[in-house]
Protein backbone atom coordinates (compact mmCIF):
# COMPACT_ATOMS: atom_id res chain seq x y z
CA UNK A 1 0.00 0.00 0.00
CA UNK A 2 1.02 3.44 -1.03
CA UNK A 3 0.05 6.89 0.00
CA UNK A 4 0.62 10.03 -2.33
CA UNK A 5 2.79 12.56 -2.08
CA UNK A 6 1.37 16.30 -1.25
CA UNK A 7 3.20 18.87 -3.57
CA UNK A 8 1.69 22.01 -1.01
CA UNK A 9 2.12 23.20 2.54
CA UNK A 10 0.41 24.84 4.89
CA UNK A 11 2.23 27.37 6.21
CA UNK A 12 0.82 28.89 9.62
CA UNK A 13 2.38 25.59 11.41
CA UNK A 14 5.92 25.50 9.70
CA UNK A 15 8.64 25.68 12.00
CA UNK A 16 9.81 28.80 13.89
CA UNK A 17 12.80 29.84 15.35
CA UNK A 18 12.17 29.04 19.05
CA UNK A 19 15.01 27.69 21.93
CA UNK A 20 12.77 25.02 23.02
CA UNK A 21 14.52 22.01 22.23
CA UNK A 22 11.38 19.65 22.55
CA UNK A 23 9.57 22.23 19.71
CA UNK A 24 12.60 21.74 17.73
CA UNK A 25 12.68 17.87 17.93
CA UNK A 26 8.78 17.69 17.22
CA UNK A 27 9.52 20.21 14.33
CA UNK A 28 12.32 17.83 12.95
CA UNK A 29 9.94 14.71 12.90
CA UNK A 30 7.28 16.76 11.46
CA UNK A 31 8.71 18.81 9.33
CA UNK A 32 12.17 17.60 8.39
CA UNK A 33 13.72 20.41 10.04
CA UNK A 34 14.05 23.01 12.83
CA UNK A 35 14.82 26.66 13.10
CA UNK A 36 16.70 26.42 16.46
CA UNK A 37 17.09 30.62 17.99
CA UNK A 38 20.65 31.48 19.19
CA UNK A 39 22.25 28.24 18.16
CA UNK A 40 25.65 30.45 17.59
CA UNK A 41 25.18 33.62 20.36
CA UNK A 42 27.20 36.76 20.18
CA UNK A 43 30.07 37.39 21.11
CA UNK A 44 30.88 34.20 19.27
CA UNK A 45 28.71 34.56 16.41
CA UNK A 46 30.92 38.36 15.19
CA UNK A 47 34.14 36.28 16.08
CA UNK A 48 32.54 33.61 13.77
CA UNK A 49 31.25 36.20 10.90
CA UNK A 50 34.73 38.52 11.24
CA UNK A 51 36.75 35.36 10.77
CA UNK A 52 34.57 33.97 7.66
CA UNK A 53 34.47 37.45 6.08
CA UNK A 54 38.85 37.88 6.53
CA UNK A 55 39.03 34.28 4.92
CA UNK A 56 36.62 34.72 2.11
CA UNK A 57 38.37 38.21 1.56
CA UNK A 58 41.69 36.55 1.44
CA UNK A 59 40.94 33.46 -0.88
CA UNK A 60 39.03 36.04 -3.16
CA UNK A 61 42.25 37.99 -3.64
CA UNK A 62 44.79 35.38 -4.01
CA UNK A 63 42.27 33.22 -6.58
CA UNK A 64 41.37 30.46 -4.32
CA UNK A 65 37.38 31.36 -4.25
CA UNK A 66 35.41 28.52 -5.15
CA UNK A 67 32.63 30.75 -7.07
CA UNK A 68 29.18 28.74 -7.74
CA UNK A 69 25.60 29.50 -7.79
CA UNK A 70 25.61 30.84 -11.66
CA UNK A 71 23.90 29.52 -14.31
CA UNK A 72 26.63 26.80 -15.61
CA UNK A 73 28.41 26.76 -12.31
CA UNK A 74 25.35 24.61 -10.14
CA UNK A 75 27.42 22.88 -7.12
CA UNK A 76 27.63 19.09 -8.16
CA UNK A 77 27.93 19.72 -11.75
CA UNK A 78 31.83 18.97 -11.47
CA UNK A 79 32.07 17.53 -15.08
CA UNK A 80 30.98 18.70 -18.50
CA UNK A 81 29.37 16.75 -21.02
CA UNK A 82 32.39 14.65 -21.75
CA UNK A 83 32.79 13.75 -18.47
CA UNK A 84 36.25 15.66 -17.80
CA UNK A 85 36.37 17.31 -14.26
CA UNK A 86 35.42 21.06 -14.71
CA UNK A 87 38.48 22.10 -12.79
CA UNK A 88 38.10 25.78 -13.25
CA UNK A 89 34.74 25.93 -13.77
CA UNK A 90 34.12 27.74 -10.51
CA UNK A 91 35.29 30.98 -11.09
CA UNK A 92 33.92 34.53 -11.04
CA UNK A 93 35.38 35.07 -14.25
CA UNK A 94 33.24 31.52 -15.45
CA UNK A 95 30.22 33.19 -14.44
CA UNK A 96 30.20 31.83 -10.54
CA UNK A 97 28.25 34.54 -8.23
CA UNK A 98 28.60 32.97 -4.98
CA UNK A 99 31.45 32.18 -2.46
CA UNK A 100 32.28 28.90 -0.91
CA UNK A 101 34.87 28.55 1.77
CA UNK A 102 35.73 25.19 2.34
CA UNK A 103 37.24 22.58 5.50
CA UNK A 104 36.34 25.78 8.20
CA UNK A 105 37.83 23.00 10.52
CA UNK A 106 41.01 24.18 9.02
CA UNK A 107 40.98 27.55 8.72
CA UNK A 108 40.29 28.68 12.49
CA UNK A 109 40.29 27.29 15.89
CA UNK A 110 37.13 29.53 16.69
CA UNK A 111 35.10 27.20 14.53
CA UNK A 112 35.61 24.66 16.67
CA UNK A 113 34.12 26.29 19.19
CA UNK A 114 30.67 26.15 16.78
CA UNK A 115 31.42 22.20 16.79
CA UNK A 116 30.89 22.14 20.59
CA UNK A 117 27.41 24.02 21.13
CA UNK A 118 25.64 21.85 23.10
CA UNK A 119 22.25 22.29 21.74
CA UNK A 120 23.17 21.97 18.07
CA UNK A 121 24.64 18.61 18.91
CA UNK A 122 21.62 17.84 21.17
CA UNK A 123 19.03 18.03 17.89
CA UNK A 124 21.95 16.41 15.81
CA UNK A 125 21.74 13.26 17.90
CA UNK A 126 18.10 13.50 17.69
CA UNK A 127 18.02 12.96 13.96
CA UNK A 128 21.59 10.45 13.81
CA UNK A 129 21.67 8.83 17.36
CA UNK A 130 24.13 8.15 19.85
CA UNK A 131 26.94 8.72 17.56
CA UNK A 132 28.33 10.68 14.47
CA UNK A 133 30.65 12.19 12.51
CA UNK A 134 31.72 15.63 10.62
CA UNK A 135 31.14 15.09 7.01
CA UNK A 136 31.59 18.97 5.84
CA UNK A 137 31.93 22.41 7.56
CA UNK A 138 31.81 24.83 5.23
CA UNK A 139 30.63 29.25 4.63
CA UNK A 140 28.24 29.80 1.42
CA UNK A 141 27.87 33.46 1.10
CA UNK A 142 24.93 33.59 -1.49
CA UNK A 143 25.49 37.52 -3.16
CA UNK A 144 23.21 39.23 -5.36
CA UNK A 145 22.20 38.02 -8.79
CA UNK A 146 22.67 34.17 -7.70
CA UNK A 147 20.42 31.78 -9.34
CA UNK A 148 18.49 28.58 -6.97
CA UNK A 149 20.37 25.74 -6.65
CA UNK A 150 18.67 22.64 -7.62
CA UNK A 151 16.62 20.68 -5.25
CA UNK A 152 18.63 17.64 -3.50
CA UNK A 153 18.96 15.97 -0.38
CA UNK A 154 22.47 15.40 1.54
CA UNK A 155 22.03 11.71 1.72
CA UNK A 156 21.81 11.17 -2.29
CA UNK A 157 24.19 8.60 -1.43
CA UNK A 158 22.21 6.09 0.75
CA UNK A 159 20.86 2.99 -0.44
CA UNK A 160 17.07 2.63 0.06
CA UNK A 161 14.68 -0.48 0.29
CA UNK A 162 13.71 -2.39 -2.49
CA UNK A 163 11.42 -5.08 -3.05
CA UNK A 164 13.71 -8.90 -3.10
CA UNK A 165 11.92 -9.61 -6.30
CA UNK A 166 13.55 -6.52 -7.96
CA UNK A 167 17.69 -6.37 -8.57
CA UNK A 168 18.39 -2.16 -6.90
CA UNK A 169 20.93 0.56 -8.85
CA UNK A 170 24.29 -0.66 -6.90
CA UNK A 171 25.66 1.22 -4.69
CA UNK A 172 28.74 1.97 -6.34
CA UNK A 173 26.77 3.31 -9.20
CA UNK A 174 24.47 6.05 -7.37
CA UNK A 175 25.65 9.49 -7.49
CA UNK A 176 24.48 13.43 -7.61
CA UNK A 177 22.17 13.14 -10.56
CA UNK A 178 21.74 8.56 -11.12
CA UNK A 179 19.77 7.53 -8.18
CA UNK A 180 17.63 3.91 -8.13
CA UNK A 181 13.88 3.79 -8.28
CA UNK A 182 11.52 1.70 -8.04
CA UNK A 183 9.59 1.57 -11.52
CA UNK A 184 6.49 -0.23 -9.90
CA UNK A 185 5.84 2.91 -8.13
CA UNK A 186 4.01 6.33 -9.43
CA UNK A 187 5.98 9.72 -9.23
CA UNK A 188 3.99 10.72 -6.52
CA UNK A 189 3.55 7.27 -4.33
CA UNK A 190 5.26 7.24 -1.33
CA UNK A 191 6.77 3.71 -1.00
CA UNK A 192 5.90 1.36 1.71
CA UNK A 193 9.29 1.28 3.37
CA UNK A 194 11.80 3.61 3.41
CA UNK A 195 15.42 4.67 4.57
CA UNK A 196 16.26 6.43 8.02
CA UNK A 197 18.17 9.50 8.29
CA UNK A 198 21.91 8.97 7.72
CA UNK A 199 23.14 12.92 7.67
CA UNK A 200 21.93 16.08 9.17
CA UNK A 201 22.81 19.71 8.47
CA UNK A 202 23.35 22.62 10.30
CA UNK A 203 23.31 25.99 8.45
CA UNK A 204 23.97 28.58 10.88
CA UNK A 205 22.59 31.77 9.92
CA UNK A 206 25.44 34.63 9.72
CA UNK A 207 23.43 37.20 9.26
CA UNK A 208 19.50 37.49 9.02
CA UNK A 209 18.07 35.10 6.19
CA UNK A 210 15.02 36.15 4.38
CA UNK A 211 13.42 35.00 0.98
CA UNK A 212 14.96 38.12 -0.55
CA UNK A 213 18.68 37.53 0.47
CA UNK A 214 18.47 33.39 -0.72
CA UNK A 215 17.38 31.69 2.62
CA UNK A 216 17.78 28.08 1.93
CA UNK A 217 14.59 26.63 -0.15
CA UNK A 218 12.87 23.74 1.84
CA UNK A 219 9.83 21.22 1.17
CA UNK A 220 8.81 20.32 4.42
CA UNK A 221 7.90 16.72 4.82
CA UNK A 222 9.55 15.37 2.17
CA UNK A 223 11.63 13.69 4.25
CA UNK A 224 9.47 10.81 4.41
CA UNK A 225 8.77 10.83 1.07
CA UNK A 226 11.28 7.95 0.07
CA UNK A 227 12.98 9.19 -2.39
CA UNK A 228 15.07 11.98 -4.01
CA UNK A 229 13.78 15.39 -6.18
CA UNK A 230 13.38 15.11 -10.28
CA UNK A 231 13.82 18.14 -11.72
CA UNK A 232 11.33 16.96 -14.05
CA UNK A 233 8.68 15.38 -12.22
CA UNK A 234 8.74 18.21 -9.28
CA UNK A 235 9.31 21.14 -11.09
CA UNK A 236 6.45 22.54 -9.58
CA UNK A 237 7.05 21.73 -6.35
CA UNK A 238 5.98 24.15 -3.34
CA UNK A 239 8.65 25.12 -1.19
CA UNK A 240 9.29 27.60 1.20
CA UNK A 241 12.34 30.10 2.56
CA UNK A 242 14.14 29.17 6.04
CA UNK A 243 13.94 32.45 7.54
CA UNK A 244 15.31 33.79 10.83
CA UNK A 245 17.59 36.57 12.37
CA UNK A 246 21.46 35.82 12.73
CA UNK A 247 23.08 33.14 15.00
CA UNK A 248 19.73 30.91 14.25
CA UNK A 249 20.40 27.82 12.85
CA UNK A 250 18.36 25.33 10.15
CA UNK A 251 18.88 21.86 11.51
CA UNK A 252 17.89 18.87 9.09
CA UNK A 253 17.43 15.73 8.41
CA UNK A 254 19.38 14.54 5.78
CA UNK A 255 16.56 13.20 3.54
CA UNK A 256 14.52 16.36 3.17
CA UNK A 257 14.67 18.23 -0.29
CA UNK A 258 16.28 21.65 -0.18
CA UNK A 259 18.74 24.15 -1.69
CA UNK A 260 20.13 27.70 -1.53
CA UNK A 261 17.51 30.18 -2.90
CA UNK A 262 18.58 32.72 -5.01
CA UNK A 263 19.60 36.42 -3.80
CA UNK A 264 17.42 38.67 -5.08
CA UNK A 265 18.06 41.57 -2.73
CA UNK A 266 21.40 43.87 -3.09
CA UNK A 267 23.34 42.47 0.36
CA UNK A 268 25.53 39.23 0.61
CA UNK A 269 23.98 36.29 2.83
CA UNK A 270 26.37 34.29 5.03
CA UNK A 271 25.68 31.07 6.44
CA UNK A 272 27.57 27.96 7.45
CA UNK A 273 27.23 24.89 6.38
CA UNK A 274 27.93 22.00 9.28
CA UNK A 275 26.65 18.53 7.63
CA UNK A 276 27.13 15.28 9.90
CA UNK A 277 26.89 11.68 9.23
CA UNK A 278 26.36 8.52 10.66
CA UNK A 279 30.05 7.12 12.13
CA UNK A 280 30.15 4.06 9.35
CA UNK A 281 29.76 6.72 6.30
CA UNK A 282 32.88 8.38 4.45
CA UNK A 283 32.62 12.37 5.01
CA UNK A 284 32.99 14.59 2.52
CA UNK A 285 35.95 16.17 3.58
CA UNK A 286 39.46 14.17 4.66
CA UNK A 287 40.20 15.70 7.97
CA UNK A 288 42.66 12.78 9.44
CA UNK A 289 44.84 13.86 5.97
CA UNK A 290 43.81 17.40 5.39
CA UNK A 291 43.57 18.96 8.98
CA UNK A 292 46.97 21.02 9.76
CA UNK A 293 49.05 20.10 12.61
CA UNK A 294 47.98 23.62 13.98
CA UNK A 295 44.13 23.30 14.36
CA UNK A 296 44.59 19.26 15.39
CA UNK A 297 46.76 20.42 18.34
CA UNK A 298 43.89 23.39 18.80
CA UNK A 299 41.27 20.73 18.87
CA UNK A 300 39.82 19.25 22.08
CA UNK A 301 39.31 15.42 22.36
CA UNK A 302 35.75 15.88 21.38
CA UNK A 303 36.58 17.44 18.37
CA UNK A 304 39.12 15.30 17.29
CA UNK A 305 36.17 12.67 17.60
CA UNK A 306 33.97 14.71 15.54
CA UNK A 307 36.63 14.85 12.83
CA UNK A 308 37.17 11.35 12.37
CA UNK A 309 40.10 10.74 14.44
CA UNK A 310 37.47 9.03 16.79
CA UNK A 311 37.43 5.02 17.10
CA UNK A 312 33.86 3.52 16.14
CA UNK A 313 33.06 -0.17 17.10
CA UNK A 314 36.82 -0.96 15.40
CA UNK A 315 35.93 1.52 12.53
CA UNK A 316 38.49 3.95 11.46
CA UNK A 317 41.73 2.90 13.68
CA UNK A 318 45.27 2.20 12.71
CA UNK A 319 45.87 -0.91 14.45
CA UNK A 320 45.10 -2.08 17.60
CA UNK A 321 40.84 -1.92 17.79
CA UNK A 322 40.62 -1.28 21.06
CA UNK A 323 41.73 2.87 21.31
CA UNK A 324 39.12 5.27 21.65
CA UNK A 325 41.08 7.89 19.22
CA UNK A 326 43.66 7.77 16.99
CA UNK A 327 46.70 9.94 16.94
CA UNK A 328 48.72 11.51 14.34
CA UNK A 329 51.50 9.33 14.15
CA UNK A 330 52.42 6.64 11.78
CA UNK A 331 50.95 3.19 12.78
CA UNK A 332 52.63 0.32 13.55
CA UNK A 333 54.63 -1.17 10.60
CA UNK A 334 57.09 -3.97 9.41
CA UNK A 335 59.13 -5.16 12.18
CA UNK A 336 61.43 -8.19 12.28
């Protein structure tokens, strides 16, 4: 049995940012996210936004900005038609309008310090469990003249049900646009099973986010929808701007459909993104290789846990199974 899909919302009892952690969990179930107020407080939140806007500023100048959000320059499109990587692609000059700033871990120990707010972890662990992992920390500033970014979800990379009779996409062959479905099933059926939550993201809010300035497009619900966006069959879908004033965060669960709106105003929008996944699941960025000595001596334990460096169940260590964390040090080799 099947139930349908239901392309429009009602908005009076969407989400709102609010500090009340058991409104935020109910809005998560519900809704597929929260808007959780003061997730990032001041003082930390200008030591957060001065540090972001110095980076940015820097990368710009020396030709390091990755530069998306343009017509030809949609985040995920990383090869052209004959499937070459589009290396610099992501350029200004290319026709990128927006600013990424990528592996924050790296580039200041006061992002750490967003790693550790307790309440942001709380409603992370609501959505992944007892345990998880950093995947990506990363700023999008969204400026003026940006185009939307197509709808996705940040688990297109999770394997969901299928029926025994019926031989799935394999693994190894889903990615950003080839995902498996079911052909038994109607565009808008809602299959009878379908796959937890595996990620969640945190986009801190910068500065206020409005539907003029790009605040991130959401469907709420669709997170039980089992299954990923078609740009052809939901090209018509509703969806709806994550508003709020800055240090508010968005906190989802990975499955819901969403991406950056586009700025239509005349001010930047800064946000970061914070995505986490479950501890058996390869993050999108390499922080046991890429992290500099500087930030993983900076790091508290916790952290270091957060950024893979963190023993799960005999998952991720150098030798003996048994440590809780790994260290940066060669492991044990040939002896004898």
């Amino acid at each position: 049995m099947t139930v349908a899909i239901t392309k429009s919302v009602d908005r009076r009892d969407l989400p709102r940012p609010t500090t009340d952690l058991d409104r935020a969990r109910a809005d998560i179930d519900r809704f597929g996210y929260c808007l959780l107020q003061d997730a990032v407080p001041e003082p930390l939140l200008g030591r957060v936004r001065a540090r972001t806007q110095a980076q940015a500023d820097a990368e710009k100048q020396l030709d390091h900005a990755f530069e998306d959000g343009g017509a030809d320059q949609q985040w995920g499109a990383f090869r052209d038609a004959q499937g070459r990587i589009r290396a610099d692609a992501f350029k200004a000059r290319n026709g990128g309008v927006n600013q990424r700033v990528w592996m924050l871990a790296n580039k200041g120990a006061v992002y750490h310090e967003v790693l550790e707010r307790e309440p942001v972890l709380d409603l992370v662990g609501h959505v992944l469990g007892d345990a998880f992992q950093l995947s990506a920390f990363n700023a999008n500033i969204a400026r003026p003249g940006s185009v939307p970014m197509n709808l996705h979800t940040d688990q297109w990379w999770a394997p969901i049900p299928h029926r025994p009779d019926r031989r799935p996409l394999p693994i190894g062959s889903t990615n950003r646009t080839t995902f498996d479905r079911d052909p038994n099933l109607a565009p808008d059926d809602v299959p009878p099973m379908i796959a937890p939550a595996a990620c969640a993201q945190v986009i801190v809010m910068l500065n206020d986010f409005t539907e003029t300035n790009g605040g991130t497009r959401i469907v709420p619900g669709s997170h039980l929808w089992g299954r990923h966006p078609d740009p052809e069959l939901d090209g018509d879908i509703e969806t709806i701007a994550a508003e709020g004033p800055a240090g508010t965060a968005v906190i989802t669960d990975g499955r819901i459909w969403h991406g950056t709106g586009a700025n239509s105003g005349n001010t930047d929008r800064w946000g970061l993104l914070v995505t986490f996944c479950g501890p058996q699941f390869r993050p999108q960025e390499n922080y046991t290789v890429g992290l500099s000595d500087a930030m993983y001596e900076a790091a508290s334990d916790r952290v270091r846990a957060l950024l893979g460096f963190g023993v799960w169940w005999a998952y991720g260590r150098t030798g003996d199974p048994t440590v809780e964390q790994i260290a940066r040090r060669p492991a044990l080799g040939e002896l004898g």
